[in-house]
C-alpha atoms as a PDB file:
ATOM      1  CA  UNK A   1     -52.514-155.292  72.079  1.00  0.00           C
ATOM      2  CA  UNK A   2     -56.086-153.391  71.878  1.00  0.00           C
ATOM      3  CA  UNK A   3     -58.099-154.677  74.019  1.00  0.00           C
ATOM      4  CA  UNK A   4     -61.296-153.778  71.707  1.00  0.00           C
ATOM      5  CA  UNK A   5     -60.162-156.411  68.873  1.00  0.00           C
ATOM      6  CA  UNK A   6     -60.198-159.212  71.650  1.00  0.00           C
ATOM      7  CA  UNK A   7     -63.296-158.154  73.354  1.00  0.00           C
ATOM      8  CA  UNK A   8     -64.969-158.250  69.666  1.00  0.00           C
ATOM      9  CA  UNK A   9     -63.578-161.803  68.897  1.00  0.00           C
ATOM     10  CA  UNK A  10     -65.023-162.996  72.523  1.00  0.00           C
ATOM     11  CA  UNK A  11     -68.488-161.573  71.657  1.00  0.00           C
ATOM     12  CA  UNK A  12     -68.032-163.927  67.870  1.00  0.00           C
ATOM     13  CA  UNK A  13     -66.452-166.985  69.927  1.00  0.00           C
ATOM     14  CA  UNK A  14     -67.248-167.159  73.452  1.00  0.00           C
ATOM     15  CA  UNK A  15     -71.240-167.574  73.323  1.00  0.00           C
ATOM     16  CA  UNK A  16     -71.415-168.050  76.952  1.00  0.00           C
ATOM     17  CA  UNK A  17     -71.429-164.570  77.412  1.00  0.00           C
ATOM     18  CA  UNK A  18     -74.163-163.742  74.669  1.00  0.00           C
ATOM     19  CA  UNK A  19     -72.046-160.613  73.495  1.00  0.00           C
ATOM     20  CA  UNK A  20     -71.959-159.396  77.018  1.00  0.00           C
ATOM     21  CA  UNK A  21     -68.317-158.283  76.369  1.00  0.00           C
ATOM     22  CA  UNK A  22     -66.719-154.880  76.580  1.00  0.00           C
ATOM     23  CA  UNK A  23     -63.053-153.405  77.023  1.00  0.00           C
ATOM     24  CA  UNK A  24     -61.779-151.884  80.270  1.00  0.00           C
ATOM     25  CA  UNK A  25     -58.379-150.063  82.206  1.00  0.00           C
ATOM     26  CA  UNK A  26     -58.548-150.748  85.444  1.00  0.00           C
ATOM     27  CA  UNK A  27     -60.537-153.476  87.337  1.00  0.00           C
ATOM     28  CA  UNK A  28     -61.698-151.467  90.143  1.00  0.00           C
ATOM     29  CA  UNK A  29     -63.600-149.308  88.226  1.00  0.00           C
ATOM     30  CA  UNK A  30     -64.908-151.679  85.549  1.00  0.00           C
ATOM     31  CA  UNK A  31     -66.497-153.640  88.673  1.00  0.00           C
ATOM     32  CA  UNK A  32     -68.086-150.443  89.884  1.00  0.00           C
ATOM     33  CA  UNK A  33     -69.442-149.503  86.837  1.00  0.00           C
ATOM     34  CA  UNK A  34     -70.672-152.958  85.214  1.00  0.00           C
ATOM     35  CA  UNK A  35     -74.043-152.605  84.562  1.00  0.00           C
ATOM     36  CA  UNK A  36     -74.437-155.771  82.241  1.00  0.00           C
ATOM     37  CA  UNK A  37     -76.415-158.702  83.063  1.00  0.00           C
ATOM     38  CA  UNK A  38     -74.637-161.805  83.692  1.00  0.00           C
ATOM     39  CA  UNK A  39     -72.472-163.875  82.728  1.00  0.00           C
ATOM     40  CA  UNK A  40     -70.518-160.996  81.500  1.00  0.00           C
ATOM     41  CA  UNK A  41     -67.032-160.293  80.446  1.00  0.00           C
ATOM     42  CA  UNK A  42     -64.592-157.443  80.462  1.00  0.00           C
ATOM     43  CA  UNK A  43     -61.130-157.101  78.849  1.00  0.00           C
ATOM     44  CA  UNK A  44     -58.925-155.551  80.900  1.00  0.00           C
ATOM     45  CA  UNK A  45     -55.166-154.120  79.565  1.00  0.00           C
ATOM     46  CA  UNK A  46     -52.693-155.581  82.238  1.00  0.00           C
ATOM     47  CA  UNK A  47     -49.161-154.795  81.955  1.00  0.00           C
ATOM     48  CA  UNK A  48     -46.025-155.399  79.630  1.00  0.00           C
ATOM     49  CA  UNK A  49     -43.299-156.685  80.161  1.00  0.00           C
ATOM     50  CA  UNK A  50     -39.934-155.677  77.864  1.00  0.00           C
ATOM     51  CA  UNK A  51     -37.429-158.434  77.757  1.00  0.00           C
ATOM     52  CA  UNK A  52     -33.634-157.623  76.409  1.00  0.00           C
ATOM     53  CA  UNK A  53     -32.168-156.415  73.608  1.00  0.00           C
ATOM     54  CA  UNK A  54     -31.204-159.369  71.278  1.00  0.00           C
ATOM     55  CA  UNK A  55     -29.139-157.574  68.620  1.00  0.00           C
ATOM     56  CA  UNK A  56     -25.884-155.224  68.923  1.00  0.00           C
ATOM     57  CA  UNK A  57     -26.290-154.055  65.376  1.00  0.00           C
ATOM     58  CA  UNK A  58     -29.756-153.271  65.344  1.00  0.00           C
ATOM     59  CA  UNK A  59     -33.150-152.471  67.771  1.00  0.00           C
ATOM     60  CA  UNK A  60     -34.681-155.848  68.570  1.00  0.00           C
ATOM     61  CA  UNK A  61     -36.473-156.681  71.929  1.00  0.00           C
ATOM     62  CA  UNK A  62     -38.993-158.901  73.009  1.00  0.00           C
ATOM     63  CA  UNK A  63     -42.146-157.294  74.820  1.00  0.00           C
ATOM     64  CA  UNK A  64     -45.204-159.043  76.191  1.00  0.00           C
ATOM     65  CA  UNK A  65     -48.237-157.642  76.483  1.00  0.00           C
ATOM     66  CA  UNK A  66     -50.892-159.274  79.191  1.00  0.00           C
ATOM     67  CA  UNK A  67     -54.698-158.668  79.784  1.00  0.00           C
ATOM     68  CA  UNK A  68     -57.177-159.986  82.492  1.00  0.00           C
ATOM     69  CA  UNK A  69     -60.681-160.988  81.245  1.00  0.00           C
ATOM     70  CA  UNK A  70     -62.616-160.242  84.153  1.00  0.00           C
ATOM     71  CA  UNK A  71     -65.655-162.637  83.908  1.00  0.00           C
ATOM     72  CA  UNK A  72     -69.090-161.618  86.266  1.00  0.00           C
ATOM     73  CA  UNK A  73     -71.103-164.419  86.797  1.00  0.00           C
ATOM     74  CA  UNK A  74     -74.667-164.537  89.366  1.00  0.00           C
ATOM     75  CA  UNK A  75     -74.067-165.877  92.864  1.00  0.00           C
ATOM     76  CA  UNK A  76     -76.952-168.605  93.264  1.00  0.00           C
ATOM     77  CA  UNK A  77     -75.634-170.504  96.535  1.00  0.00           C
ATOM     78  CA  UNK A  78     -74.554-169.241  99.587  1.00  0.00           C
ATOM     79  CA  UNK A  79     -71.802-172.225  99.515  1.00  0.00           C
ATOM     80  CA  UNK A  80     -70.675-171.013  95.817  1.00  0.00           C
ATOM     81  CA  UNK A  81     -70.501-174.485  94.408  1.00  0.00           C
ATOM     82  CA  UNK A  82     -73.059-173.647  91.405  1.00  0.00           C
ATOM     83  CA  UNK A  83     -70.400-170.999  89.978  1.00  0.00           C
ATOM     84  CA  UNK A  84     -67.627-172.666  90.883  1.00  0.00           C
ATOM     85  CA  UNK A  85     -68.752-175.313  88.075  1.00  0.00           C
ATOM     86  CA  UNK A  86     -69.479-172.433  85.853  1.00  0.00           C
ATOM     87  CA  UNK A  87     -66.186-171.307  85.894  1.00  0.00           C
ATOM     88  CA  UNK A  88     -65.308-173.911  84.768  1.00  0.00           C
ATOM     89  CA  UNK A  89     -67.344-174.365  81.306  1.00  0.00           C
ATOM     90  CA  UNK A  90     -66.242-170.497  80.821  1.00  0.00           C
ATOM     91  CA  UNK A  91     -62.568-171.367  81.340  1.00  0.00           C
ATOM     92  CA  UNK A  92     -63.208-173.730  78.494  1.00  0.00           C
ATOM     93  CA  UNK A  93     -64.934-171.423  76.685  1.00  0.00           C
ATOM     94  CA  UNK A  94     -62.064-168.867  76.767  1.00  0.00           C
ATOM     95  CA  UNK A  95     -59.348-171.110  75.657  1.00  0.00           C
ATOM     96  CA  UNK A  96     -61.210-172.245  73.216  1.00  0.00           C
ATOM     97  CA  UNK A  97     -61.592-169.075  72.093  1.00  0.00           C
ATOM     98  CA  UNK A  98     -58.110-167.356  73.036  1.00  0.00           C
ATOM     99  CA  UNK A  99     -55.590-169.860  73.813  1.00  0.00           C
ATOM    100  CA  UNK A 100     -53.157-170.082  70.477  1.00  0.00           C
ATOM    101  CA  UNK A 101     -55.111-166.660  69.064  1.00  0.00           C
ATOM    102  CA  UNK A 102     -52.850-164.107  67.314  1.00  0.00           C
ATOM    103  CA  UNK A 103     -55.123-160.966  68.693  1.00  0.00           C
ATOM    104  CA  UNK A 104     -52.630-158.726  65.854  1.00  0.00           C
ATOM    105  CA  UNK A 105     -50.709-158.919  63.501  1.00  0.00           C
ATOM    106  CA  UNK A 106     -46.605-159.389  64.859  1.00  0.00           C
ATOM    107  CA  UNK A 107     -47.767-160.675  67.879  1.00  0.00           C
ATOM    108  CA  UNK A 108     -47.469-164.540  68.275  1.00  0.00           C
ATOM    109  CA  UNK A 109     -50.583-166.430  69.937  1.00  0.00           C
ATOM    110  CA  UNK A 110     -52.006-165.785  73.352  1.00  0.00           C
ATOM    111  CA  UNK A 111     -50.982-168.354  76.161  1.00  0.00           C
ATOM    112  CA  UNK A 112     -53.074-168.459  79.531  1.00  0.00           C
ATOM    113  CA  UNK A 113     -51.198-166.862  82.333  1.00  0.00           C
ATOM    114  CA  UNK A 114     -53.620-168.535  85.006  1.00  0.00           C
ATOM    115  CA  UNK A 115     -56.433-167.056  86.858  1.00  0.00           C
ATOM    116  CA  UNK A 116     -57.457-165.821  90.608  1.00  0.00           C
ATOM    117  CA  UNK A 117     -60.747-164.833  92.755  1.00  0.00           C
ATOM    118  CA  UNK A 118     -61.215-161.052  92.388  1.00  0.00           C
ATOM    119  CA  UNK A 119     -64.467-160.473  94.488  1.00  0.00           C
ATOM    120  CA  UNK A 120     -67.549-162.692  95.645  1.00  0.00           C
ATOM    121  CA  UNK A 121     -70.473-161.549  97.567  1.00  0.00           C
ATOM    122  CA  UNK A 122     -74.201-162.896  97.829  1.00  0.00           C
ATOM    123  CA  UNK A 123     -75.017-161.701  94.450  1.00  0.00           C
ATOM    124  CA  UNK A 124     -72.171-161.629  92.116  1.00  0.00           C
ATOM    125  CA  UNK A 125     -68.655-163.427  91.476  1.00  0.00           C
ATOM    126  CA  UNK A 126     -66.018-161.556  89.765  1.00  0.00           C
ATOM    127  CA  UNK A 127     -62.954-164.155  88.614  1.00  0.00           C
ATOM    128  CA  UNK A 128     -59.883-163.389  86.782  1.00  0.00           C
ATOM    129  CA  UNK A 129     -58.481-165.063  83.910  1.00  0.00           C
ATOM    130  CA  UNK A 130     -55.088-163.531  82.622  1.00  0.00           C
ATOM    131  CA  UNK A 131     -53.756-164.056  78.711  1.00  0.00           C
ATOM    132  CA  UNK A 132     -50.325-162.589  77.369  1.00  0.00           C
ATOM    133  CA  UNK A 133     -49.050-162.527  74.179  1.00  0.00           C
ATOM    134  CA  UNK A 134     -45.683-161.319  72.968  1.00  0.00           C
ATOM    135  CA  UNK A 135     -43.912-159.348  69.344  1.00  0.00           C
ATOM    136  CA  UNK A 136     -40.924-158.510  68.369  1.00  0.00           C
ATOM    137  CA  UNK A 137     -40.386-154.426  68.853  1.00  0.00           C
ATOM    138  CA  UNK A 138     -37.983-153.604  65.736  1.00  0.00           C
ATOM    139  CA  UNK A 139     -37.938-154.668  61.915  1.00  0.00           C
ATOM    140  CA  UNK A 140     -35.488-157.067  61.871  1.00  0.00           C
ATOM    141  CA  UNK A 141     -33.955-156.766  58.855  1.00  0.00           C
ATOM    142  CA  UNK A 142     -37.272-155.254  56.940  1.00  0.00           C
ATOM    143  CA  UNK A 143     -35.938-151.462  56.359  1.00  0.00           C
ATOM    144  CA  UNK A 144     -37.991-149.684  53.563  1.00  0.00           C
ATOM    145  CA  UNK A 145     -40.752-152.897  53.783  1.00  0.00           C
ATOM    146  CA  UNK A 146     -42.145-151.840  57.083  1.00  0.00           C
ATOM    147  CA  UNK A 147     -42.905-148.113  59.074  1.00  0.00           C
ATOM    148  CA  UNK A 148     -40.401-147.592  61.651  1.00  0.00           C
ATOM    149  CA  UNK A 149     -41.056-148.797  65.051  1.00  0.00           C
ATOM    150  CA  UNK A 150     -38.291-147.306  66.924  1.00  0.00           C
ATOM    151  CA  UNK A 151     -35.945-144.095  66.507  1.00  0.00           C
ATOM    152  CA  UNK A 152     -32.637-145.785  64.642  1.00  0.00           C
ATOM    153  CA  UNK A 153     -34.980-147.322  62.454  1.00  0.00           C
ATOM    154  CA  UNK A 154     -36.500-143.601  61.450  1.00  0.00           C
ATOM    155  CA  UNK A 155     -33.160-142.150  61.238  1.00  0.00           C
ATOM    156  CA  UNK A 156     -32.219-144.994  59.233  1.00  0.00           C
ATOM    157  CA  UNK A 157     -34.908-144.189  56.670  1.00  0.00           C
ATOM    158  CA  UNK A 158     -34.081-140.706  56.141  1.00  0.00           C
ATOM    159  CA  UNK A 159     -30.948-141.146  54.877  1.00  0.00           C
ATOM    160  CA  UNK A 160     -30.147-140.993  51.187  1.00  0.00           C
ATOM    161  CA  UNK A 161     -30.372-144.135  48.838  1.00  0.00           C
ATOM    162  CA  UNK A 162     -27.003-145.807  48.460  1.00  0.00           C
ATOM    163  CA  UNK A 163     -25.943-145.752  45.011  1.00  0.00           C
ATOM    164  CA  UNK A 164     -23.377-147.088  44.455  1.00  0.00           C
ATOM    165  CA  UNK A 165     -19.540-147.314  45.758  1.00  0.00           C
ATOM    166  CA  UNK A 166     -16.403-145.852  44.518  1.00  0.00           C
ATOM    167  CA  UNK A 167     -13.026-147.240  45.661  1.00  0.00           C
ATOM    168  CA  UNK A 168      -9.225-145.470  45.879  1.00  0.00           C
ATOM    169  CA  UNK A 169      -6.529-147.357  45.937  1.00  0.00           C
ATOM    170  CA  UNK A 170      -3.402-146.063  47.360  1.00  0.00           C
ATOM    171  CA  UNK A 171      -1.191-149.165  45.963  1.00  0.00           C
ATOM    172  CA  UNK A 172       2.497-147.652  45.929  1.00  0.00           C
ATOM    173  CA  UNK A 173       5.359-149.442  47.803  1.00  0.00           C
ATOM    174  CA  UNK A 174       6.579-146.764  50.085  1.00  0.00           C
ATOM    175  CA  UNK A 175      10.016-148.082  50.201  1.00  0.00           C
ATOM    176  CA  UNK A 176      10.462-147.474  46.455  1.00  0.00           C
ATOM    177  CA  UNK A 177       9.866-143.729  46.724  1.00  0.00           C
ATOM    178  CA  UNK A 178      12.919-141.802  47.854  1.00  0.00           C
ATOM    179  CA  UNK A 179      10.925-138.631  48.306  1.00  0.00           C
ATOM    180  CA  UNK A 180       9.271-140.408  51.382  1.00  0.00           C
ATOM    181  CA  UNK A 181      11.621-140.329  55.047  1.00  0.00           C
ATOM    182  CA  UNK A 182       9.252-143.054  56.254  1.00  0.00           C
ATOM    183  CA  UNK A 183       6.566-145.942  54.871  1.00  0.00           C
ATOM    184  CA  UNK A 184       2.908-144.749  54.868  1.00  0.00           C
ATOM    185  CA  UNK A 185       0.577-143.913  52.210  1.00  0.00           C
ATOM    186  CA  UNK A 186       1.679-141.098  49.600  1.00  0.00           C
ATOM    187  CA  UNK A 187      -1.968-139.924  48.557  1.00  0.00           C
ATOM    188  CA  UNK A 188      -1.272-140.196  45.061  1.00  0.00           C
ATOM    189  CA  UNK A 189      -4.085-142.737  43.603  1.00  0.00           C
ATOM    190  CA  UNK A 190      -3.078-145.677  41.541  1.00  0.00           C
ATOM    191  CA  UNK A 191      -6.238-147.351  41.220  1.00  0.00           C
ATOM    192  CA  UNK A 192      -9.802-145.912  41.171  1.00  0.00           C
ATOM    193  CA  UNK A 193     -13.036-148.511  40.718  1.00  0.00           C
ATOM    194  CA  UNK A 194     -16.828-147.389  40.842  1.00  0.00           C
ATOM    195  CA  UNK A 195     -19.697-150.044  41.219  1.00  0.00           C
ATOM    196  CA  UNK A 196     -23.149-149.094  40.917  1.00  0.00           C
ATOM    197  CA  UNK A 197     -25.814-150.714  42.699  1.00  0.00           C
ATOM    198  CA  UNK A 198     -28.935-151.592  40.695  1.00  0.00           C
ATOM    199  CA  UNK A 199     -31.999-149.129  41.756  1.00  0.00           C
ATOM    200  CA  UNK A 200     -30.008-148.169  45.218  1.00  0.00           C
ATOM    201  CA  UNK A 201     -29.975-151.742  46.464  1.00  0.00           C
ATOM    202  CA  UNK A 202     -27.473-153.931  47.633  1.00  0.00           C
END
């Protein structure tokens, strides 16, 4: 998921933050460049996680994508109690916000993953709070209703409309025929049907 759509809906539905949100790749060096007063928030893109293939006939797989929002909040006791409590009215804040919130569309809502310390000194505290969501990788079924998401499905697309269907039948009894040593198809058509498919559809 792009992390710039949910760092956008935090700034419209987290006001804790007072649009102190912005987007992010690696945690490290969001913390050593954060220049934004606190309480601030960054959206960091996590990792996915592919599950397996749940078709034979066709490219379907489940794959979850996770992001951290790394929340900065100011240090005002040595003994950390003051921000402990303010975690906790921005963990409310956030699922309120994100918990159950399709961030695109295919992917089903975000569910909290839990959350852990990240760094605390006399001035700052830096806690994470991790959110995945998960969508279906292939079409399912929706050729020619949707772009193609992985390479059968392209292939798939490029080839010709089907038509229609014409059907030989082969129908003699090869027993009857003295001009065949053994009983097996002759080649010689007795039947021939064509069926045309309305605008290339089945």
């Amino acid at each position: 998921m792009r992390v710039s759509l949910v760092a956008e809906h935090l700034k419209l539905h987290a006001p804790v933050f007072e649009g102190r949100v912005a987007g992010g790749m690696d945690v490290d060096v969001v913390l050593g460049s954060a220049k934004q007063p606190t309480p601030a928030a960054y959206v960091i893109q996590a990792e996915d996680d592919a599950g397996d293939l749940e078709s034979q006939t066709s490219y379907l797989q489940e794959v979850r994508d996770s992001i951290d929002v790394l929340v900065v909040l100011p240090v005002r006791d040595e003994q950390g109690v003051l921000v402990a409590d303010m975690l906790h009215e921005v963990r409310r804040e956030l699922f309120v916000a994100l918990a159950g919130w399709e961030p695109e569309e295919g992917y089903e809502g975000l569910v909290y993953d839990g959350g852990s310390l990240t760094k605390i000194d006399r001035a700052r505290c830096s806690y994470r709070f991790s959110f995945s969501a998960a969508f279906m990788l292939g079409r399912a079924g929706l050729e020619g209703e949707a772009p193609a998401e992985t390479w059968p499905e392209r292939e798939l697309d490029g080839l010709a409309m089907l038509e229609g269907i014409t059907v030989r039948v082969d129908a003699i009894d090869p027993m009857a025929d003295p001009n065949l040593k053994k009983p097996g198809p002759d080649g010689r058509i007795e039947h021939e049907a064509r069926m045309e498919l309305p605008h290339g559809k089945n």
